[in-house]
N, C-alpha and C. Protein backbone atom coordinates (compact mmCIF):
# COMPACT_ATOMS: atom_id res chain seq x y z
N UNK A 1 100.81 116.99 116.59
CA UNK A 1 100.09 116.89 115.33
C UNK A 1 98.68 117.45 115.49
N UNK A 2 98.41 118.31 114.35
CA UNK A 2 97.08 119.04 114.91
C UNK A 2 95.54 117.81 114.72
N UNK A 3 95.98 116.56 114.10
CA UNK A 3 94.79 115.61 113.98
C UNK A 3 94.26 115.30 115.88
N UNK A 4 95.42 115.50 116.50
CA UNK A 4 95.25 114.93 117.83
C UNK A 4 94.47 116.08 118.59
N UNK A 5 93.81 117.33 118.32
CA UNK A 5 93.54 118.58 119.06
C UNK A 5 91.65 118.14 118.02
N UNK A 6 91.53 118.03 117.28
CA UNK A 6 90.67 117.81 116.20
C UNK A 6 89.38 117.11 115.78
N UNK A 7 89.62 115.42 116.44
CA UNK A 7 89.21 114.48 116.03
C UNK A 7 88.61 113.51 117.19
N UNK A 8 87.93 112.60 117.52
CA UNK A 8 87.62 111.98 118.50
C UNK A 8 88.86 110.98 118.82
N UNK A 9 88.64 110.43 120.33
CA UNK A 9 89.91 109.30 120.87
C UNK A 9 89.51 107.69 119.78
N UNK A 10 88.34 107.77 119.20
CA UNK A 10 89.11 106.32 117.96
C UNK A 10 89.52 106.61 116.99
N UNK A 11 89.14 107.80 116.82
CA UNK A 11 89.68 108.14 115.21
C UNK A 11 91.75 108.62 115.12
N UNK A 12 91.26 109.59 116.58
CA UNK A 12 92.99 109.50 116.58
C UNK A 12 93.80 108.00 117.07
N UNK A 13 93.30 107.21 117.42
CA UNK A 13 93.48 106.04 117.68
C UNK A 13 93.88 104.98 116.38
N UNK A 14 92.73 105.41 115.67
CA UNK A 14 93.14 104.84 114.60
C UNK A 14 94.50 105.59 113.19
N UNK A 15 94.34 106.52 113.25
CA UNK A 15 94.76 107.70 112.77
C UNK A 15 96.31 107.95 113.39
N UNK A 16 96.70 107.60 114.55
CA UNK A 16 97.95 107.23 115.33
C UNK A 16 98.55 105.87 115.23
N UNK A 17 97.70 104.86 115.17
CA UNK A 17 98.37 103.79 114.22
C UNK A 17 98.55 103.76 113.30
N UNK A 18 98.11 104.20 112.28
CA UNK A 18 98.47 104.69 111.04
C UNK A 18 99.85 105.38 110.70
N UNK A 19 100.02 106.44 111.05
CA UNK A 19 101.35 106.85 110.95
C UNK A 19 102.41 106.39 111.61
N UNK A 20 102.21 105.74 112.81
CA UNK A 20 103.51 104.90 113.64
C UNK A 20 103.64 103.04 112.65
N UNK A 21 102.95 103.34 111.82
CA UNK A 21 102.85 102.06 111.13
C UNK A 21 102.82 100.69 111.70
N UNK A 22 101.74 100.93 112.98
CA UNK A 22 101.69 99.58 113.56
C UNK A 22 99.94 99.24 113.57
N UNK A 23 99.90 98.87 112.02
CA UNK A 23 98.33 98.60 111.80
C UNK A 23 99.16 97.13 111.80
N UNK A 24 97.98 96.62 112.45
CA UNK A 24 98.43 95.13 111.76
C UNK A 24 97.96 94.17 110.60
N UNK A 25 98.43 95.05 109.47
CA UNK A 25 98.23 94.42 108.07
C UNK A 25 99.86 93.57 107.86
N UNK A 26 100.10 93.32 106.85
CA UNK A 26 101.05 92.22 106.39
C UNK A 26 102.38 93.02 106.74
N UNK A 27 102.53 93.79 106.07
CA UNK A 27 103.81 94.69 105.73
C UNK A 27 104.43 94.34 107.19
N UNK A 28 103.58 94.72 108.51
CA UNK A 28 104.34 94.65 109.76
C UNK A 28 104.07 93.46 109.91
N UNK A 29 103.18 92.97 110.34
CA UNK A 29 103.04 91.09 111.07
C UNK A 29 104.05 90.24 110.41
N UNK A 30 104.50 90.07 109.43
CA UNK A 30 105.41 89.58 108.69
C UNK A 30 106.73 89.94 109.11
N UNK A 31 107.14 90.86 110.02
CA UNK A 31 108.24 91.30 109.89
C UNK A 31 108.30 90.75 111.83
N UNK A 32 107.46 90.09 112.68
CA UNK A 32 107.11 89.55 113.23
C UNK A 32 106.91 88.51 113.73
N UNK A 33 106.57 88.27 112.55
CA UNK A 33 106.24 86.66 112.95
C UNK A 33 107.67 85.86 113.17
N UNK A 34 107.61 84.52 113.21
CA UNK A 34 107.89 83.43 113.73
C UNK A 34 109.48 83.50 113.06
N UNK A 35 109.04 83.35 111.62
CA UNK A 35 110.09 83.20 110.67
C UNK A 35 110.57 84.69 110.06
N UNK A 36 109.71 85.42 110.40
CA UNK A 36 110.20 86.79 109.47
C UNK A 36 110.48 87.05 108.57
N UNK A 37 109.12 86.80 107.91
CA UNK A 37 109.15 86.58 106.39
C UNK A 37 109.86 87.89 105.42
N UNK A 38 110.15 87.48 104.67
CA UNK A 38 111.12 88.81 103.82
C UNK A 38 109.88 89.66 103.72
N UNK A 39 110.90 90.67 103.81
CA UNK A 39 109.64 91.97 103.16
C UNK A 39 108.59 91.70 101.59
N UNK A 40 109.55 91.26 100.41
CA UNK A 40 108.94 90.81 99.35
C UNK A 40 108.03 89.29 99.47
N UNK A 41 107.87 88.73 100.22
CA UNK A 41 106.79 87.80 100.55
C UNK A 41 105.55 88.34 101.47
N UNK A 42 105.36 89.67 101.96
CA UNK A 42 104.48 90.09 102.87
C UNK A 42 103.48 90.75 101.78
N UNK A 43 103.04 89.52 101.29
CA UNK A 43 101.63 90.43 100.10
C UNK A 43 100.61 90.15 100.49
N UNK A 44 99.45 90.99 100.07
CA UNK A 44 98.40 90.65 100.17
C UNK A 44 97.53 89.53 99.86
N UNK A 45 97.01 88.72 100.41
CA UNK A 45 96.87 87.58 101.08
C UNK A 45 95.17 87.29 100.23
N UNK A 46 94.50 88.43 100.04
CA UNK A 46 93.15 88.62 99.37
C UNK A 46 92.93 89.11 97.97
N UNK A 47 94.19 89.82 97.53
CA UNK A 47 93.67 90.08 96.10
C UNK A 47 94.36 89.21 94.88
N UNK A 48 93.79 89.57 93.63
CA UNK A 48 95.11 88.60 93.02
C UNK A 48 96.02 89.78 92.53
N UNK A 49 96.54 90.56 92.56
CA UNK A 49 97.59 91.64 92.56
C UNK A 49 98.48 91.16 93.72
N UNK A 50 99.55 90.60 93.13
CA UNK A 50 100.69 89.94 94.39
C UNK A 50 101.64 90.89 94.22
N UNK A 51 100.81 92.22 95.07
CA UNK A 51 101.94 93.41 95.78
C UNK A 51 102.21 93.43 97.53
N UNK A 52 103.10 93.73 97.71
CA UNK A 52 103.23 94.15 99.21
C UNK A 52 102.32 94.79 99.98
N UNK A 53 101.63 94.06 101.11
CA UNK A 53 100.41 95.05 101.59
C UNK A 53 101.14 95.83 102.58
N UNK A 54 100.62 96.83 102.23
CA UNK A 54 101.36 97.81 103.22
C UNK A 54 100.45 99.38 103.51
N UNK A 55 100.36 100.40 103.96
CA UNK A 55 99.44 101.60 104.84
C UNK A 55 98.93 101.98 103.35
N UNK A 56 100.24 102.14 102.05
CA UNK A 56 99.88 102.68 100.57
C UNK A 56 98.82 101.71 99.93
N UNK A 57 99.51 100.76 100.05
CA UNK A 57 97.90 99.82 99.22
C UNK A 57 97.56 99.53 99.57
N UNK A 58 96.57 99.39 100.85
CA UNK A 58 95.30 99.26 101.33
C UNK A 58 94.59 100.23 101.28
N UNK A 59 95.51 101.95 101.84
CA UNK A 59 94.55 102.74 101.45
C UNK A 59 94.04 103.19 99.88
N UNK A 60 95.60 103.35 99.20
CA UNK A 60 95.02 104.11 97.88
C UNK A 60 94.92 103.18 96.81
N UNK A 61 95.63 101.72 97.01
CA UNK A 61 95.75 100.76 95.40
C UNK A 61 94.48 99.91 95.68
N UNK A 62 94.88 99.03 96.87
CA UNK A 62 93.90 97.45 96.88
C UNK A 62 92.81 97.59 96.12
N UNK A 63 92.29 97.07 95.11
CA UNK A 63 91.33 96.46 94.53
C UNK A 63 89.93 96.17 95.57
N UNK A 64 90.45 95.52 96.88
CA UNK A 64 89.69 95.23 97.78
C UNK A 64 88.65 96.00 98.52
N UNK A 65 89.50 97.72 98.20
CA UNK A 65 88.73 98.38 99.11
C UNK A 65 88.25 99.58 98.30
N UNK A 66 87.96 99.22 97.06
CA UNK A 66 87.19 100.52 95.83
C UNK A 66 86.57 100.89 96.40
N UNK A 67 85.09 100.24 96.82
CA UNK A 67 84.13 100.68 97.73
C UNK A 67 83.93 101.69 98.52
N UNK A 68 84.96 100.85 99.61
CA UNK A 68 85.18 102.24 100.74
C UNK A 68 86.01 103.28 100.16
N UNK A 69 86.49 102.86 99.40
CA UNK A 69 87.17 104.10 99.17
C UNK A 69 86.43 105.25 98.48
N UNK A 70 85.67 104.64 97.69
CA UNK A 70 84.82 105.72 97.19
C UNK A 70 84.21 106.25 98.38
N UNK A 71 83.64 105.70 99.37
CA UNK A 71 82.92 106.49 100.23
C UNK A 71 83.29 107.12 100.53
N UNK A 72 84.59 106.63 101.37
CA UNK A 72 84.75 107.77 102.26
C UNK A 72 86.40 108.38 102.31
N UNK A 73 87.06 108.39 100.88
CA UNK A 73 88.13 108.99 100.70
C UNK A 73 88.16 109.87 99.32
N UNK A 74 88.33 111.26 99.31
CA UNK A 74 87.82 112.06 97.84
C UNK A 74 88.86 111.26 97.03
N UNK A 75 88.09 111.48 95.84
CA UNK A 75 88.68 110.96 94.55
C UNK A 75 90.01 111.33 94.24
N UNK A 76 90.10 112.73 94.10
CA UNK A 76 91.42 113.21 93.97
C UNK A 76 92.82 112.03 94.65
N UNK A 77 92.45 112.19 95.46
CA UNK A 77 93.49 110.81 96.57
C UNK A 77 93.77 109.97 95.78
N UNK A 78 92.64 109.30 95.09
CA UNK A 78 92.93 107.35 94.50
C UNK A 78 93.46 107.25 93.17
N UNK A 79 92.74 108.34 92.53
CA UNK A 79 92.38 108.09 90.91
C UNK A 79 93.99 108.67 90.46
N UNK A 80 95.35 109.17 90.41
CA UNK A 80 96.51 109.13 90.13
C UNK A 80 97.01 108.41 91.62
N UNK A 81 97.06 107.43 92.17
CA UNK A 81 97.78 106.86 93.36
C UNK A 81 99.32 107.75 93.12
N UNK A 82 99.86 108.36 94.27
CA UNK A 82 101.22 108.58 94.36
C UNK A 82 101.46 108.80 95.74
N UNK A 83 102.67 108.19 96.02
CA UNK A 83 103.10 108.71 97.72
C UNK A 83 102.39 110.10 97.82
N UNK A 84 103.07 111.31 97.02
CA UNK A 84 102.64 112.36 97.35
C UNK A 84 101.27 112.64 97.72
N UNK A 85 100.18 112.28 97.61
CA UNK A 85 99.18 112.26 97.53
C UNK A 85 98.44 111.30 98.43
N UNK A 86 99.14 110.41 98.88
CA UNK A 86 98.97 109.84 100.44
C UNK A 86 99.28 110.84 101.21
N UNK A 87 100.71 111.07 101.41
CA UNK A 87 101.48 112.38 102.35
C UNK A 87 100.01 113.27 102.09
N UNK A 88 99.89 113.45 101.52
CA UNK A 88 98.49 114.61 101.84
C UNK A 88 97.55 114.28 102.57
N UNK A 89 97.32 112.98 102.09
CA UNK A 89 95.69 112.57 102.46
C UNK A 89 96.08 112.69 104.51
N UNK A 90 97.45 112.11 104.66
CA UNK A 90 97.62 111.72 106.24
C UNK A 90 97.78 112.92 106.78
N UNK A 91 98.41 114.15 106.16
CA UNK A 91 98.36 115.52 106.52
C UNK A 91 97.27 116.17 106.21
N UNK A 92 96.17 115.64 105.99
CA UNK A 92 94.81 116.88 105.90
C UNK A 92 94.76 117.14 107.82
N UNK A 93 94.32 118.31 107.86
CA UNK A 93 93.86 119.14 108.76
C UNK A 93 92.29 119.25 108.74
N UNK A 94 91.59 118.49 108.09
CA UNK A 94 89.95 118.69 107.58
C UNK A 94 89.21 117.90 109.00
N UNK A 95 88.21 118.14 109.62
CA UNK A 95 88.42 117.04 110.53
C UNK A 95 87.27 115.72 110.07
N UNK A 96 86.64 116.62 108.99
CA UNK A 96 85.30 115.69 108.33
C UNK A 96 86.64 114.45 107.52
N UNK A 97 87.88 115.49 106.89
CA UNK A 97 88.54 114.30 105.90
C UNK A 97 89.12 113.44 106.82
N UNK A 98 89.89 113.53 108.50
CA UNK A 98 90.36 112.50 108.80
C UNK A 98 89.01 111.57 109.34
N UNK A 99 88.13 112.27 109.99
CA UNK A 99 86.97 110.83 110.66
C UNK A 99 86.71 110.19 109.48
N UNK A 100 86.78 110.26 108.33
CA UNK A 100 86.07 109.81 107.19
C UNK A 100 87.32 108.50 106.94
N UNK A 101 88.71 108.97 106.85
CA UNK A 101 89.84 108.07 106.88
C UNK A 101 89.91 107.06 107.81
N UNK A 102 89.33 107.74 109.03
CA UNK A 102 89.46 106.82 109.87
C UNK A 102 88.00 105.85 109.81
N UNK A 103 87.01 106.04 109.34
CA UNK A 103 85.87 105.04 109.00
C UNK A 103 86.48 104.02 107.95
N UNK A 104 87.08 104.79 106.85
CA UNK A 104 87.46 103.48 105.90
C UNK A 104 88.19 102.64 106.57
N UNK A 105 89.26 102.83 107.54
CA UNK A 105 90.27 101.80 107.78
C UNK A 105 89.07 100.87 108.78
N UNK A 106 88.40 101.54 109.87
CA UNK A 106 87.47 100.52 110.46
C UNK A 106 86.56 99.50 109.74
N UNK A 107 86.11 100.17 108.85
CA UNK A 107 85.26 99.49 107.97
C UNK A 107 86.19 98.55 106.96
N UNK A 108 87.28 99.33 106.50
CA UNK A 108 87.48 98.14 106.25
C UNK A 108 88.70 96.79 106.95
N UNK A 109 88.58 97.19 108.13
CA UNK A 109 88.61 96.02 108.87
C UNK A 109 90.07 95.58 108.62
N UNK A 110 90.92 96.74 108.37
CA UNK A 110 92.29 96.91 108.23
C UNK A 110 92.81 95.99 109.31
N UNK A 111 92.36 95.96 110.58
CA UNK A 111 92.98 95.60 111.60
C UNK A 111 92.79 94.40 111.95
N UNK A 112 91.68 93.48 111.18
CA UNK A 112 92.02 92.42 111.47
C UNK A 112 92.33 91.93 110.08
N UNK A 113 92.44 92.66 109.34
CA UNK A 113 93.39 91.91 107.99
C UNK A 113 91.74 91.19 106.81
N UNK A 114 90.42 91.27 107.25
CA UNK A 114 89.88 90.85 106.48
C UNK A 114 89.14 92.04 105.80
N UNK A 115 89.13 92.43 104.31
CA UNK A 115 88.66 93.08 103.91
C UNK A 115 87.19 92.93 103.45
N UNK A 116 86.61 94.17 103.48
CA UNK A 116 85.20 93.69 103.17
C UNK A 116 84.87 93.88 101.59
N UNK A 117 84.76 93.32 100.82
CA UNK A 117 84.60 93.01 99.47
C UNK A 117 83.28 93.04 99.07
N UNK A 118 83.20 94.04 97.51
CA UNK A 118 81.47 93.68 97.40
C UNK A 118 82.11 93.05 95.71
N UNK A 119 80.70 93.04 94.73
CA UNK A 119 80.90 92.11 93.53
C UNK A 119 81.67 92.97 92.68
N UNK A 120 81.79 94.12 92.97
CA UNK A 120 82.81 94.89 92.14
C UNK A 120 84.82 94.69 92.05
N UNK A 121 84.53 94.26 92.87
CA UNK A 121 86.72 93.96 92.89
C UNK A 121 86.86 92.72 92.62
N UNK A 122 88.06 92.80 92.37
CA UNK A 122 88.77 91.69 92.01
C UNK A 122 89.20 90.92 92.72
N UNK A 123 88.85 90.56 93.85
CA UNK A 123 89.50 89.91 95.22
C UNK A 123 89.29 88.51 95.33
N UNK A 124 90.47 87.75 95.54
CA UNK A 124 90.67 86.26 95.81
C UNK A 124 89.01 85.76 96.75
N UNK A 125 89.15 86.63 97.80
CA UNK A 125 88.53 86.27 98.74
C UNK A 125 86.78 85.99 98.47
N UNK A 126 86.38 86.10 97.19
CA UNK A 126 84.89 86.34 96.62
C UNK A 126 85.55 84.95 96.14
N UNK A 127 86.40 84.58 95.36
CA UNK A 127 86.23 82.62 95.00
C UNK A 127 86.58 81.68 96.31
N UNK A 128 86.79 82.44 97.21
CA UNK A 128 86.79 81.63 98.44
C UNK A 128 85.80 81.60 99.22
N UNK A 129 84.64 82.55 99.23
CA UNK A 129 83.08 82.64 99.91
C UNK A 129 82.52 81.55 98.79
């Protein structure tokens, strides 16, 4: 994959978990855990949109992560959400567009499952602070 010739060792780091789909957001830990929760019970845990969290809505739907997303993912990407248009975003060749992908998922803290929320979203997790 040409991201791996491109990009620094966290970004392909992060950027390689990503496509092997072993971030550990819900979609996988759930499929994991103890009891192995059905796929349709592995939702997001922070917003009130009770969808499946999974690589698609954290990056392009969650509510949680408008923010970053504005920062640091172009508009084009969010504003019609469609697989197709993920498939792009994970196939850019840009190397400014993947470090930038790979800041949102750090920032937003994909990996340990807590998102960082400002007063703009809709997120559970602002009536729980």
């Amino acid at each position: 994959a040409p991201y791996l010739d491109i990009v620094n060792f966290p970004t392909r780091k992060w950027l390689s978990k990503l496509r092997l789909s072993v971030l550990p957001i819900i979609i996988q830990t759930g499929r994991y855990d103890r009891n192995n929760t059905p796929r349709e019970q592995r939702i997001c845990l922070f917003c009130t949109v009770p969808d499946i969290e999974d690589e698609f809505r954290v990056i392009i739907i969650c509510p949680c992560y408008i923010d970053l997303r504005k920062k640091y993912i172009k508009k084009c990407y969010f504003t019609r959400p469609s697989m197709v248009t993920m498939l792009q975003l994970l196939m850019n060749e840009n190397k400014i567009g993947l470090s930038n992908l790979s800041r949102f998922g750090k920032r937003s803290n994909v990996c340990a499952n807590q998102p960082i929320v400002s007063k703009s979203t809709c997120c559970v997790m602002l009536l729980l602070s």
